[in-house]
Protein backbone atom coordinates (compact mmCIF):
# COMPACT_ATOMS: atom_id res chain seq x y z
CA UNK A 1 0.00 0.00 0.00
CA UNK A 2 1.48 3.62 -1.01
CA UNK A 3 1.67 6.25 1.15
CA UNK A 4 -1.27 8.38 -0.48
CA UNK A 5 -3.44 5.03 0.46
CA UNK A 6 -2.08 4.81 3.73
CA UNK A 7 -4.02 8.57 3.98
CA UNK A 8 -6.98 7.76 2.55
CA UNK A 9 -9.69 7.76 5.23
CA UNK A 10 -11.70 5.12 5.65
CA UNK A 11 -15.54 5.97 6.68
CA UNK A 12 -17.02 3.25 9.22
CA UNK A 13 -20.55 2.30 9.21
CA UNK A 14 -22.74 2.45 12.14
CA UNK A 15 -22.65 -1.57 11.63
CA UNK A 16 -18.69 -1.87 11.34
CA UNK A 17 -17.92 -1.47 14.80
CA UNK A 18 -15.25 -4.46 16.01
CA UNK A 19 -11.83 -4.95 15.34
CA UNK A 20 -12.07 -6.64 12.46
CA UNK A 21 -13.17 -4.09 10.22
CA UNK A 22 -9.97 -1.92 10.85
CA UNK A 23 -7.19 -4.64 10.44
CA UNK A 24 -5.21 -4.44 8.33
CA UNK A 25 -4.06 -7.63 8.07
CA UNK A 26 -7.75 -8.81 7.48
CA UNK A 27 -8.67 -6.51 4.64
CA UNK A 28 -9.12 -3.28 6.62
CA UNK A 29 -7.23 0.04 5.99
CA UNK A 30 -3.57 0.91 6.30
CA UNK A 31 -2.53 1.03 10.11
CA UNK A 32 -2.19 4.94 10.15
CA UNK A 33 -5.31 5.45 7.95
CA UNK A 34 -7.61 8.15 9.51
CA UNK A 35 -11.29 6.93 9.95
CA UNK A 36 -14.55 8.19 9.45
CA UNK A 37 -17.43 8.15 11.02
CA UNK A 38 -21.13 9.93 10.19
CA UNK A 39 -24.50 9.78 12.39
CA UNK A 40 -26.79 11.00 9.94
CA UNK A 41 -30.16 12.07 11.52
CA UNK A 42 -31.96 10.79 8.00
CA UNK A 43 -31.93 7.52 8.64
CA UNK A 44 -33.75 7.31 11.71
CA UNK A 45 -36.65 9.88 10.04
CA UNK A 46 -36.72 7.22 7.09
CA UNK A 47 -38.22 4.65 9.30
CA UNK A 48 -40.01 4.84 12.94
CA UNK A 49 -37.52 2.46 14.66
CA UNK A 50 -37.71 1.10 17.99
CA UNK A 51 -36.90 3.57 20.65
CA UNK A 52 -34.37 0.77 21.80
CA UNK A 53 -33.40 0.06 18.46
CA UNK A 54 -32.25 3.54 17.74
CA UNK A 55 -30.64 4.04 21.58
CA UNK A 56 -28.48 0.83 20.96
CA UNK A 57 -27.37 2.17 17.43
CA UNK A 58 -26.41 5.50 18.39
CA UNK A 59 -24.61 4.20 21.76
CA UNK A 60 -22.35 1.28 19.92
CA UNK A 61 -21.34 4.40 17.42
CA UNK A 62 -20.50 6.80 20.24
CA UNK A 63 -18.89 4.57 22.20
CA UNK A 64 -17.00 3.28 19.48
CA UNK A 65 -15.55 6.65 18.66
CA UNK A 66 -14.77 7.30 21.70
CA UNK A 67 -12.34 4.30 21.78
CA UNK A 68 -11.01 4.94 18.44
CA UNK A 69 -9.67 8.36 20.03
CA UNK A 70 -8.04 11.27 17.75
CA UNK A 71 -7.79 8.65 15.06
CA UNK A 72 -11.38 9.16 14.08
CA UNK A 73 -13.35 12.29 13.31
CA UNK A 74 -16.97 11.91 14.26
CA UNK A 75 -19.36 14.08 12.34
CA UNK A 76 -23.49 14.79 13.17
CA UNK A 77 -24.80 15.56 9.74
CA UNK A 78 -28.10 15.37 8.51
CA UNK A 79 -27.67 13.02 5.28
CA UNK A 80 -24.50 10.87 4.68
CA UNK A 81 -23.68 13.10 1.48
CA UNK A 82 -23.85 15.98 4.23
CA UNK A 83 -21.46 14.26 6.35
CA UNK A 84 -19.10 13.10 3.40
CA UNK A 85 -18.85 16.75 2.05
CA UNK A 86 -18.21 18.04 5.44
CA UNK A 87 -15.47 15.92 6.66
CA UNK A 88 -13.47 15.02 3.35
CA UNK A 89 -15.11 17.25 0.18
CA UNK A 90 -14.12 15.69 -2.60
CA UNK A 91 -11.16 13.95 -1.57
CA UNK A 92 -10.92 10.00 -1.58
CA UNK A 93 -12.24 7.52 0.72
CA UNK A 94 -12.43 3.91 1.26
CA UNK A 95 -15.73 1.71 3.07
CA UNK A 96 -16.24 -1.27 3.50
CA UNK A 97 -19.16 -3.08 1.11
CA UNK A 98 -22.40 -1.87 2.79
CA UNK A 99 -25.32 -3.97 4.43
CA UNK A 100 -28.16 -3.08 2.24
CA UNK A 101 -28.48 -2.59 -1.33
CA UNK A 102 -29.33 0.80 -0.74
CA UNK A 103 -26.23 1.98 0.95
CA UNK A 104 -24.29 -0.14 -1.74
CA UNK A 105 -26.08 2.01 -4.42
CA UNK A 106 -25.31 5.51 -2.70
CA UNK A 107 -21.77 4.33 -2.18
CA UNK A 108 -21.00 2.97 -5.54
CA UNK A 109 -22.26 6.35 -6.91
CA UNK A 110 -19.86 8.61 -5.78
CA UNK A 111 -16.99 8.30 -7.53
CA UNK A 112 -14.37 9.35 -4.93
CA UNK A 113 -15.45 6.17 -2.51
CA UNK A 114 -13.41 2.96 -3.46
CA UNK A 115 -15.76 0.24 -2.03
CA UNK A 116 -13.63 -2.75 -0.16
CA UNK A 117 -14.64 -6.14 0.42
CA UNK A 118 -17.32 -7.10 3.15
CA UNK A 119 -16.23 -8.31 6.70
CA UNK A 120 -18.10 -9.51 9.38
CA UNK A 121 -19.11 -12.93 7.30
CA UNK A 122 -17.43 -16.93 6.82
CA UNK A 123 -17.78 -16.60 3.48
CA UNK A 124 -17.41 -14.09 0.64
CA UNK A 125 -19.45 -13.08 -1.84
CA UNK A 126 -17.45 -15.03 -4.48
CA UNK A 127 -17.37 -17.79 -3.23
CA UNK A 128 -21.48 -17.88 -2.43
CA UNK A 129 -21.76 -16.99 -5.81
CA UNK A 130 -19.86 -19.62 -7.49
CA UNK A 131 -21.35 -22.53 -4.76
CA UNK A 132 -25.18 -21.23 -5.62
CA UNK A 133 -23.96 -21.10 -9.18
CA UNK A 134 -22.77 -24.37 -9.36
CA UNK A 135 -25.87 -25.61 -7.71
CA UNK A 136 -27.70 -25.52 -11.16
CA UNK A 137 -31.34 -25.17 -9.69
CA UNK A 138 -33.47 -22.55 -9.04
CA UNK A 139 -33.53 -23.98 -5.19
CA UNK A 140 -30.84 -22.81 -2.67
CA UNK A 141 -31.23 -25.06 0.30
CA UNK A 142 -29.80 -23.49 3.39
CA UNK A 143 -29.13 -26.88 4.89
CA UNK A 144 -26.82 -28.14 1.94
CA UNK A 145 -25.34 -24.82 1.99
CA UNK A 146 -24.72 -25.14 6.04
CA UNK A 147 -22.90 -28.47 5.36
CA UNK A 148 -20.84 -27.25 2.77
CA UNK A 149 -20.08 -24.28 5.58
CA UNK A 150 -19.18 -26.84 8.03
CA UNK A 151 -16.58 -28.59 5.90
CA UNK A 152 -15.20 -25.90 4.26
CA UNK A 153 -14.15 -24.15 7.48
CA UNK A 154 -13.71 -27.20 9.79
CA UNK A 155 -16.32 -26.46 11.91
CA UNK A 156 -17.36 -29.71 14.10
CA UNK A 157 -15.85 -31.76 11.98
CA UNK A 158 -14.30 -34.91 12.52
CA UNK A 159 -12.22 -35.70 9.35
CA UNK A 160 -14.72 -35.37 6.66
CA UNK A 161 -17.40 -36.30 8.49
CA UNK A 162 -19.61 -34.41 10.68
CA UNK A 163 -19.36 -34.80 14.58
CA UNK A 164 -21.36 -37.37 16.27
CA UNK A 165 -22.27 -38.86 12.90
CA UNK A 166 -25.04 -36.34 11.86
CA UNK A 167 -24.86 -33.03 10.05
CA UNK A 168 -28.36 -31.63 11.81
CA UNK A 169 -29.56 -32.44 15.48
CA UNK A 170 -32.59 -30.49 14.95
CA UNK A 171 -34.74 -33.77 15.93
CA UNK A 172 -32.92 -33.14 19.79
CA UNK A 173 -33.68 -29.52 20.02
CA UNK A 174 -37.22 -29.25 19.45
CA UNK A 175 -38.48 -30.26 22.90
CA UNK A 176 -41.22 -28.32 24.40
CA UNK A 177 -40.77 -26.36 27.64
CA UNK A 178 -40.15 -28.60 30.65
CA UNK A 179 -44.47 -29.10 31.81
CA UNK A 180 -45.02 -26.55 35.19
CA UNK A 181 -41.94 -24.93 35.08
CA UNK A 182 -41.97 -20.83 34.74
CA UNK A 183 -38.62 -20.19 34.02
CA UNK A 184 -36.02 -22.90 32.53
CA UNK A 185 -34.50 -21.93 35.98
CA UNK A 186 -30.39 -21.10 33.79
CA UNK A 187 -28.60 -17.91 34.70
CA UNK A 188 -29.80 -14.49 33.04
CA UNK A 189 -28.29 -13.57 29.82
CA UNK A 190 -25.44 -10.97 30.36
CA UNK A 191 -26.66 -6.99 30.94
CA UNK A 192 -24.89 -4.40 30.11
CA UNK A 193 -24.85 -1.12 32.70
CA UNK A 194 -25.32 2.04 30.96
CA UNK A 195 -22.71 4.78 30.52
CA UNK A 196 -22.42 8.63 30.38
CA UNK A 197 -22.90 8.39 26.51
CA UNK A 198 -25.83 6.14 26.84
CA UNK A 199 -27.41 9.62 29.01
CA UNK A 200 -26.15 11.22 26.63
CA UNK A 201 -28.22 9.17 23.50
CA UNK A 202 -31.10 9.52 25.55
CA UNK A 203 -31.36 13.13 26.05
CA UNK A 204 -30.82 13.15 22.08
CA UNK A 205 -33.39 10.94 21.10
CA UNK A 206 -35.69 12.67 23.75
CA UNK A 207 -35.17 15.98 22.10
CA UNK A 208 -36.13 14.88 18.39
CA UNK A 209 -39.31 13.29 19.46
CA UNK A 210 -40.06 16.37 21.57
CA UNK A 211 -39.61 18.72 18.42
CA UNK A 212 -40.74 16.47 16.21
CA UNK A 213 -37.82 15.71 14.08
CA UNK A 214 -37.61 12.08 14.84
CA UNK A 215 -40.79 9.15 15.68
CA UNK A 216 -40.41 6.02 17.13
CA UNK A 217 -42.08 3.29 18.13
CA UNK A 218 -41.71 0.90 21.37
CA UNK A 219 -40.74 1.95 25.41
CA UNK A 220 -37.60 3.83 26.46
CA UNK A 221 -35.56 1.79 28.82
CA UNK A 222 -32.32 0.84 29.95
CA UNK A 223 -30.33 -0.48 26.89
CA UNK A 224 -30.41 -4.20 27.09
CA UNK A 225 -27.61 -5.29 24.60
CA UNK A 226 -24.06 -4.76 24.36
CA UNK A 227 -22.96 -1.01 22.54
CA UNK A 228 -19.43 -1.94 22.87
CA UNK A 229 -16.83 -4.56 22.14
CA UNK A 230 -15.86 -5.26 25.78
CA UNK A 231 -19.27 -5.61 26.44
CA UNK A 232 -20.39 -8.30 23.57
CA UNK A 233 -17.43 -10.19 24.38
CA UNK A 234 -19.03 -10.78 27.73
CA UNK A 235 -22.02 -11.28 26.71
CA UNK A 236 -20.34 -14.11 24.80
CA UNK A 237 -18.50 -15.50 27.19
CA UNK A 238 -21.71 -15.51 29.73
CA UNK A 239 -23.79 -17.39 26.71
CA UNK A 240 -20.77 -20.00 25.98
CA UNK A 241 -19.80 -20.54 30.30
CA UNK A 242 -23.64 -20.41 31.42
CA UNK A 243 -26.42 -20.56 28.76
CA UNK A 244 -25.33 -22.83 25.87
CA UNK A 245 -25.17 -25.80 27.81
CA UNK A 246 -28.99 -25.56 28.05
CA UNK A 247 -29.86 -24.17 24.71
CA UNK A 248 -29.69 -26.87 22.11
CA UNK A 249 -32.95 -28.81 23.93
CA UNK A 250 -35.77 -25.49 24.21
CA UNK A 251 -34.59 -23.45 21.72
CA UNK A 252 -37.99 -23.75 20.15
CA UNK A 253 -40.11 -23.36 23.45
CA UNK A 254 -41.53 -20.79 24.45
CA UNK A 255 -42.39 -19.47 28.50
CA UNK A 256 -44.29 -16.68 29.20
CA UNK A 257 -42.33 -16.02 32.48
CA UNK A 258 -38.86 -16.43 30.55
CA UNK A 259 -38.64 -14.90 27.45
CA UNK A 260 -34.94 -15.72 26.82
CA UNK A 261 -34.65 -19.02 27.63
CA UNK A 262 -30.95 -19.97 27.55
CA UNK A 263 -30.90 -18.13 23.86
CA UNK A 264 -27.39 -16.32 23.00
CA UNK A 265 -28.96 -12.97 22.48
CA UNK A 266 -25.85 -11.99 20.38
CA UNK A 267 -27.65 -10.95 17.39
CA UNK A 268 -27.72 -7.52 17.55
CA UNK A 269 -24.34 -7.61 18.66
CA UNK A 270 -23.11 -9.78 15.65
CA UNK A 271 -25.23 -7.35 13.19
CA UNK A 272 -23.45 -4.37 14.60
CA UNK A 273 -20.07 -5.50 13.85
CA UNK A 274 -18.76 -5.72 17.57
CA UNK A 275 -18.24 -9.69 17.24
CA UNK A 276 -16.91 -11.73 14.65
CA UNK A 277 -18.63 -14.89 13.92
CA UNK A 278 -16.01 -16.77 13.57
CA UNK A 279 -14.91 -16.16 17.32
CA UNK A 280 -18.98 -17.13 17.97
CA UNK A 281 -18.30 -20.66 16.55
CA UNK A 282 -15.49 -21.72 17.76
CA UNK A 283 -15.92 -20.59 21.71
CA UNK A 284 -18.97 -22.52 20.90
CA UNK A 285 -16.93 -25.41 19.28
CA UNK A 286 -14.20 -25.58 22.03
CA UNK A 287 -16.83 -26.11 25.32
CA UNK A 288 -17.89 -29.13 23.33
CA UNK A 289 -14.63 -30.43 22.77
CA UNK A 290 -13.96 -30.21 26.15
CA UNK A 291 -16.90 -31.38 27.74
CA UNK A 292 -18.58 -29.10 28.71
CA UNK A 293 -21.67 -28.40 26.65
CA UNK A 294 -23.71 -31.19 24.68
CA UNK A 295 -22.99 -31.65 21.08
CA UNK A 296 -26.77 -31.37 20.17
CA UNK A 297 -26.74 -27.57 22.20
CA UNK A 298 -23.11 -26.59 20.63
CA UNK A 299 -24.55 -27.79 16.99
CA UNK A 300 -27.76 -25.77 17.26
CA UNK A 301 -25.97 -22.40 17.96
CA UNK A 302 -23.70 -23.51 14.95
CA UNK A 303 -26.03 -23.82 12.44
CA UNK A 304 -27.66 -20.58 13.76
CA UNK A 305 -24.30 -18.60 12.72
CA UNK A 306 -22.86 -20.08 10.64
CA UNK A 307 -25.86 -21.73 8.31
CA UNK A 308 -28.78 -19.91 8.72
CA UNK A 309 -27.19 -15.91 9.68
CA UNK A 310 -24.42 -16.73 6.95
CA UNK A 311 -27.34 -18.55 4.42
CA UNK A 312 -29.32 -14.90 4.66
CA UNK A 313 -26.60 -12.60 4.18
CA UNK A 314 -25.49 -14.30 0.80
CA UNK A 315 -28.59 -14.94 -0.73
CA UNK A 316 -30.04 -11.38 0.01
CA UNK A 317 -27.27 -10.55 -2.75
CA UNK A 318 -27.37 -13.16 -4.85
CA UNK A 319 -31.77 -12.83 -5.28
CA UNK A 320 -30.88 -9.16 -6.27
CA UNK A 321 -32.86 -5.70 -5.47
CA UNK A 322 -36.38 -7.80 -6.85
CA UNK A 323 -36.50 -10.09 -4.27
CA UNK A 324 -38.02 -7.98 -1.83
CA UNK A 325 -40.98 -7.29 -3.41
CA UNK A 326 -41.69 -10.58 -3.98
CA UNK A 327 -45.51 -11.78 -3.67
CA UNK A 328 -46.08 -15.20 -4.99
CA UNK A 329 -49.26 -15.69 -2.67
CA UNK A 330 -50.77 -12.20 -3.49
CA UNK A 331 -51.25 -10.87 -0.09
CA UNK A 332 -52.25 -7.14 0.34
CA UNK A 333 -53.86 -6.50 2.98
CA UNK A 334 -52.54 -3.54 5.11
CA UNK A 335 -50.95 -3.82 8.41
CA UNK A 336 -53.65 -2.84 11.38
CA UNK A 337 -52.71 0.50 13.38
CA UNK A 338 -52.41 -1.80 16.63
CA UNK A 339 -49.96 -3.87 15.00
CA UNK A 340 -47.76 -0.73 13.73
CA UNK A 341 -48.44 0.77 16.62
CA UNK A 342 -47.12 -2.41 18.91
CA UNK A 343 -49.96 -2.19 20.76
CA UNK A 344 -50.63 -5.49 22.84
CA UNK A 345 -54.06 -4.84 24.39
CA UNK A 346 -55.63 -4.68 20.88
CA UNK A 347 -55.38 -8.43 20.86
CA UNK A 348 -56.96 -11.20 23.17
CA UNK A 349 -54.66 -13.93 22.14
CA UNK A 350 -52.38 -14.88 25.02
CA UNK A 351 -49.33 -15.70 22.81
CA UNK A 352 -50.06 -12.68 20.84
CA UNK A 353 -50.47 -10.42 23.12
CA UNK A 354 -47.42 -11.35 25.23
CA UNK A 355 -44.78 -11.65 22.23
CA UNK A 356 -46.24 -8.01 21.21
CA UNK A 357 -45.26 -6.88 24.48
CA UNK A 358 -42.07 -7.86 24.51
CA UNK A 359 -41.66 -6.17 21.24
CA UNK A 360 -42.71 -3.36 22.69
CA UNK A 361 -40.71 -3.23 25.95
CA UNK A 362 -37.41 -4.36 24.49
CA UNK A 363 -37.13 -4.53 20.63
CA UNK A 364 -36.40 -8.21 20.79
CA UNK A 365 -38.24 -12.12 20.87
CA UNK A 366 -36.16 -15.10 20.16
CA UNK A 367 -36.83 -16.78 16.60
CA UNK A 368 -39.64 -19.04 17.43
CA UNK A 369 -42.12 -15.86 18.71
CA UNK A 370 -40.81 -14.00 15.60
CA UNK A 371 -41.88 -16.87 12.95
CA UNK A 372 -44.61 -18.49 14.75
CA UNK A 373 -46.34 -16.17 16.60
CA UNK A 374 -45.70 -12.68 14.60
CA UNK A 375 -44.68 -14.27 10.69
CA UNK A 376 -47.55 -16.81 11.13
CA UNK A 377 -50.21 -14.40 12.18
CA UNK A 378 -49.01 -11.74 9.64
CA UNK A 379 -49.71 -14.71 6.81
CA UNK A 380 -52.98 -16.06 7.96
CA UNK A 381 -54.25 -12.72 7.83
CA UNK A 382 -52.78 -11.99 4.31
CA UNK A 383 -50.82 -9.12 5.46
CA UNK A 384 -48.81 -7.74 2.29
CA UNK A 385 -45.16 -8.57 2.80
CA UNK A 386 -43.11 -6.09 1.72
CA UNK A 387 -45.01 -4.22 4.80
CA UNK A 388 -44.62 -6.79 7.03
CA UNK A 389 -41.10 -7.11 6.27
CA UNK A 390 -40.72 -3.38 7.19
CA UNK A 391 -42.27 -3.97 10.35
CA UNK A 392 -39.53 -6.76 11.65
CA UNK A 393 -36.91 -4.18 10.62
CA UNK A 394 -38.01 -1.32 12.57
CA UNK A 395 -38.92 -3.13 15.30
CA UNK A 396 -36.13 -5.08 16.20
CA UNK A 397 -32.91 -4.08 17.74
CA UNK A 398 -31.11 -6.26 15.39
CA UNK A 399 -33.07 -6.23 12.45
CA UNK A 400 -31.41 -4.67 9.04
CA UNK A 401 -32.32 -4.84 5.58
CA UNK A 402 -30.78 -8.21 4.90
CA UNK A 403 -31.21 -9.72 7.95
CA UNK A 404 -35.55 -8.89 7.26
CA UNK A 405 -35.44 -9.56 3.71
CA UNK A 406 -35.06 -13.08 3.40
CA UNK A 407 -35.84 -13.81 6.70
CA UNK A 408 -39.54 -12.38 6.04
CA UNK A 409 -40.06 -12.35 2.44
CA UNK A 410 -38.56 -16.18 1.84
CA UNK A 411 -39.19 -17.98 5.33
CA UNK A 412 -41.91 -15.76 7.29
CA UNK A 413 -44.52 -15.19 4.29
CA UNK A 414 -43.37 -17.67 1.90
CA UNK A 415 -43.68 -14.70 -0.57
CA UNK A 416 -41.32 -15.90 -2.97
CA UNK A 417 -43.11 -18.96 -3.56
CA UNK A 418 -40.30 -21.56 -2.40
CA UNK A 419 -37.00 -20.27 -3.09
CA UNK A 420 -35.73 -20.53 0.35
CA UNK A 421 -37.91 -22.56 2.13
CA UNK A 422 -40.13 -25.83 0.70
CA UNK A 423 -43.18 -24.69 3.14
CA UNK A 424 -44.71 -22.27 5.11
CA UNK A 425 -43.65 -21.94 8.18
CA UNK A 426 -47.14 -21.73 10.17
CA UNK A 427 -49.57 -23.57 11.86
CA UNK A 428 -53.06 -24.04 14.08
CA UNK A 429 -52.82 -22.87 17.87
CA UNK A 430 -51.76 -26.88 18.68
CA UNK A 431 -47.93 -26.11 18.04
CA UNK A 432 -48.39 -23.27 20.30
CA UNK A 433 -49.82 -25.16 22.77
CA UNK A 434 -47.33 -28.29 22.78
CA UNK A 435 -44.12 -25.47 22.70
CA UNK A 436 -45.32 -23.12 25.47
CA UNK A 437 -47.40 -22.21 28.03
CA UNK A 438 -49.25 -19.56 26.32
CA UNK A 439 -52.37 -21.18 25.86
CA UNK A 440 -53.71 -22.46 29.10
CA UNK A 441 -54.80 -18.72 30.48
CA UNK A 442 -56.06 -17.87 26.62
CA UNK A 443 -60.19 -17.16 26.34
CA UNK A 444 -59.40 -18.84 23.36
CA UNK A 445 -58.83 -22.92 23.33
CA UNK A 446 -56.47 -24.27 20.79
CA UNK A 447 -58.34 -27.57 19.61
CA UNK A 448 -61.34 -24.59 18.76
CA UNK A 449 -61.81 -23.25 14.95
CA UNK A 450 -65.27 -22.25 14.84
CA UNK A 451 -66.65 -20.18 17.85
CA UNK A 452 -66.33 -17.44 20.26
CA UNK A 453 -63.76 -19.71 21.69
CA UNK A 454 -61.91 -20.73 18.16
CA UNK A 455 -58.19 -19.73 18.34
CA UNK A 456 -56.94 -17.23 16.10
CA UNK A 457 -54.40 -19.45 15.14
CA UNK A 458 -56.44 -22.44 14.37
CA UNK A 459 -58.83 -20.87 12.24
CA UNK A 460 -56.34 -18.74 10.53
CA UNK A 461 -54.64 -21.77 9.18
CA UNK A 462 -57.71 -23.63 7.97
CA UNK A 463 -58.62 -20.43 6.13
CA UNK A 464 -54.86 -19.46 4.53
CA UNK A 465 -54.93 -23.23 3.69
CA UNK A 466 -58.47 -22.81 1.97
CA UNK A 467 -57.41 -19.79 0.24
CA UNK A 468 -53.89 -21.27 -1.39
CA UNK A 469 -55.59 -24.49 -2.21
CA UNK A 470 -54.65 -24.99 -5.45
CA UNK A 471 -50.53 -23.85 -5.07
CA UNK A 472 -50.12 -25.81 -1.79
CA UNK A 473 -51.93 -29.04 -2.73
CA UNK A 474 -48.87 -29.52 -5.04
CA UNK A 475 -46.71 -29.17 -2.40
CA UNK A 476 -45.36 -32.41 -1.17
CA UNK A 477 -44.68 -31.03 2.07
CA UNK A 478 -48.15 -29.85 2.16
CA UNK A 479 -50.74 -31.69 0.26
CA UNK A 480 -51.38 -34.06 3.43
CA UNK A 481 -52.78 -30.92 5.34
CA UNK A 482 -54.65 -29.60 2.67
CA UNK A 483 -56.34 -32.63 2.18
CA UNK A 484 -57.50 -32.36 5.92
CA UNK A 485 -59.81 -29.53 4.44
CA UNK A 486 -61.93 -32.03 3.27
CA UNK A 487 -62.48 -33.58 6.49
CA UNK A 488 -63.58 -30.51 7.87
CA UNK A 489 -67.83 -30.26 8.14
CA UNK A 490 -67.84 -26.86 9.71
CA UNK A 491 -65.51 -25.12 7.12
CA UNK A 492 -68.05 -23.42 5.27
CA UNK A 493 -69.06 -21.83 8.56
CA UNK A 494 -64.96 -21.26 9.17
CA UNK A 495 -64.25 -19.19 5.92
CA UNK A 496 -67.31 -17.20 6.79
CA UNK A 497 -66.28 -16.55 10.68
CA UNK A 498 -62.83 -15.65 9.02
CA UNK A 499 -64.39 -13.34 6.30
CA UNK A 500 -66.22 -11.52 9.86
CA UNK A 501 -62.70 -11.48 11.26
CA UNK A 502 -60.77 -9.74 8.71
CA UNK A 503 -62.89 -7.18 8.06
């Protein structure tokens, strides 16, 4: 690298936070390269995030400057472009490849930003490409591209083969929550205690909504997740000494009294740069190999990273700017207000209602809540995707453009007809009731689908089922349920209680 590179600043996203995206020796910029660094009010009027959403971004970037001392120059600006012109004019500058396609776009246009590779990711865009090329089907299945994963970066491996003999344990980890129990009874996820900064952020935000600059949705409350490196690498190490033991087993149940189970909760951590996940893995990896968590726990959190976080990322790219606005099954109805709104009261389904809550209170459900409670309700009602997928991104505290994309438009809402996923991912208010402990307190009773009592869920599927007939009758993952239509002698008498329903 010349010396007029080695001055080139280098502009950090508010998503490029760890070490990793500043080494040198791992693609970053030249040791003594200044760096860059732009909160731009815009994007937070673009969208009404989560209050805790917006408090965690604006923390992690603070904070991170703050450690990056005189090397960095900071800049408040109202637009990117503003914060560009202000800090370097027209002079050069390097950034690593963006998170969206948007930000790619902007980037790519101005012609004084060289764009480097991404970080933050096992595998790079190149290499996707050529392994979904080669695949020679319109199919991408995330679990043959996990495998591949798995052997190409010796991750619980034994030799070539996989360890303990399978590739997938999902058949261990889907047991429902242990029967009376409130709580899975494991130590708390790590917290992280707020700083000077994190006062300062919330005077900040306070003062947009007040004047009306800024809206957001969800509670104000003490920021939950890690803002800082030191912090996330805690959290980590709490998840990998504490929680994973327990994880692999109930990380599909659901308890209303413990709404993180023995989950990670390193997502929005991962998503803002301040771990790597290759450091995720193998901590994850290495309490196996010694003992000291079970293979089917150590496997699940794997396949979490590494297949299913790494499986999203490349194939947001590789489906192209189209994908999102994919709608194979025609929804478009409009989200409700009370939805928007995360308002929990407007609904008297238990599971509903509680998951909507939490939303509301901290930005964040595990994965189950967020595809069969939220994503399945949002489908039996016909809700139109590219809304819905909106939704999960404001909402969340880790949700971004690619995370939402595929993980709403291909698995949630099966918009795009089967590219990612071979079914739907929904069902009646049975699953519910086997995986939690939702349903016992609900007015409404699972096994019900026509009634005042009929459950939401129950009847919703029926009806979505009714209504797709003809495209999910060819399914072969599906046909077998649609053919329970036919066995129904109150349907006629469901569609109609539905039609009531909706409107």
């Amino acid at each position: 690298m010349n010396e007029e590179e080695s001055g080139t600043p280098h502009w950090l996203f508010g998503d490029q936070l760890g070490p990793h995206f500043v080494d040198p020796a791992r693609g970053g910029p030249h040791r003594d390269a200044p760096l860059l660094m732009i909160e731009s009010k815009s994007v937070f009027r673009r969208r009404r995030f989560h209050r805790a959403k917006a408090h965690l971004i604006l923390s992690a970037m603070r904070h991170r400057a703050v450690e990056l001392g005189d090397r960095v120059r900071y800049v408040k600006a109202d637009t990117y472009r503003q914060g560009l012109r202000e800090s370097v004019g027209d002079g050069p500058v390097t950034v690593h490849h963006p998170t969206s396609h948007a930000a790619r776009t902007f980037v790519r246009g101005l012609p004084s930003v060289r764009v480097r590779s991404a970080r933050g990711f096992l595998v790079a865009h190149d290499e996707f490409e050529k392994w979904a090329d080669d695949r020679g089907t319109k199919h991408l299945r995330q679990e043959d591209f996990y495998r591949w994963v798995r052997t190409t970066h010796d991750l619980l491996m034994d030799g070539d083969r996989p360890a303990g003999g399978r590739w997938n344990l999902d058949h261990d980890n889907r047991q429902p929550p242990p029967r009376g129990a409130a709580d899975l009874g494991v130590p708390a996820p790590y917290s992280p205690q707020e700083s000077d900064i994190d006062a300062e952020v919330r005077s900040d935000l306070d003062r947009w909504s007040r004047d009306g600059e800024v809206e957001f949705v969800g509670e104000d409350a003490p920021r939950g997740f890690p803002a800082t490196r030191r912090e996330a690498l805690a959290a980590l190490r709490r998840f990998v000494e504490h929680r994973l033991a327990t994880f692999g087993a109930y990380e599909d149940a659901m308890l209303s009294g413990d709404a993180t189970m023995s989950h990670s909760l390193l997502s929005s951590s991962l998503n803002l740069g301040l771990l790597d996940p290759a450091e995720c893995v193998e901590q994850a990896e290495a309490r196996w190999r010694s003992g000291d968590a079970p293979l089917n726990s150590v496997e699940g959190f794997v396949r979490q990273i590494a297949g299913w976080r790494e499986y999203v990322w490349h194939v947001y790219w590789y489906f192209g700017t189209r994908y999102r606005a994919s709608n194979a099954l025609r929804h478009h109805v409009p989200l409700p207000d009370w939805f928007t709104e995360l308002s929990p009261d407007a609904t008297e389904a238990n599971c509903l209602h509680h998951v909507m809550g939490q939303v509301k209170a901290t930005g964040w459900t595990h994965h189950i809540p967020r595809l069969m409670i939220l994503g399945s309700f949002a489908l039996q009602q016909g809700w139109e995707p590219r809304a819905v997928t909106d939704w999960f991104h404001r909402s969340f505290v880790d949700g971004y453009d690619w995370v939402m994309v595929p993980n709403v438009v291909g698995m949630s809402q099966y918009a795009d007809g089967g590219r990612m996923t071979t079914k739907p991912y929904t069902s009646g208010g049975a699953y519910i009731d086997r995986m939690s402990d939702f349903c016992g307190s609900c007015r409404y009773k699972p096994s019900v689908r026509v009634g005042d009592d009929a459950c939401p869920y129950t009847a919703g599927y029926w009806n979505l089922l009714h209504r797709h007939r003809d495209r999910f009758e060819r399914n072969a993952r599906m046909n077998r349920a649609v053919r329970g239509l036919d066995r129904l002698p109150d349907l006629e008498e469901l569609l109609e209680q539905e039609r009531d329903r909706r409107s």
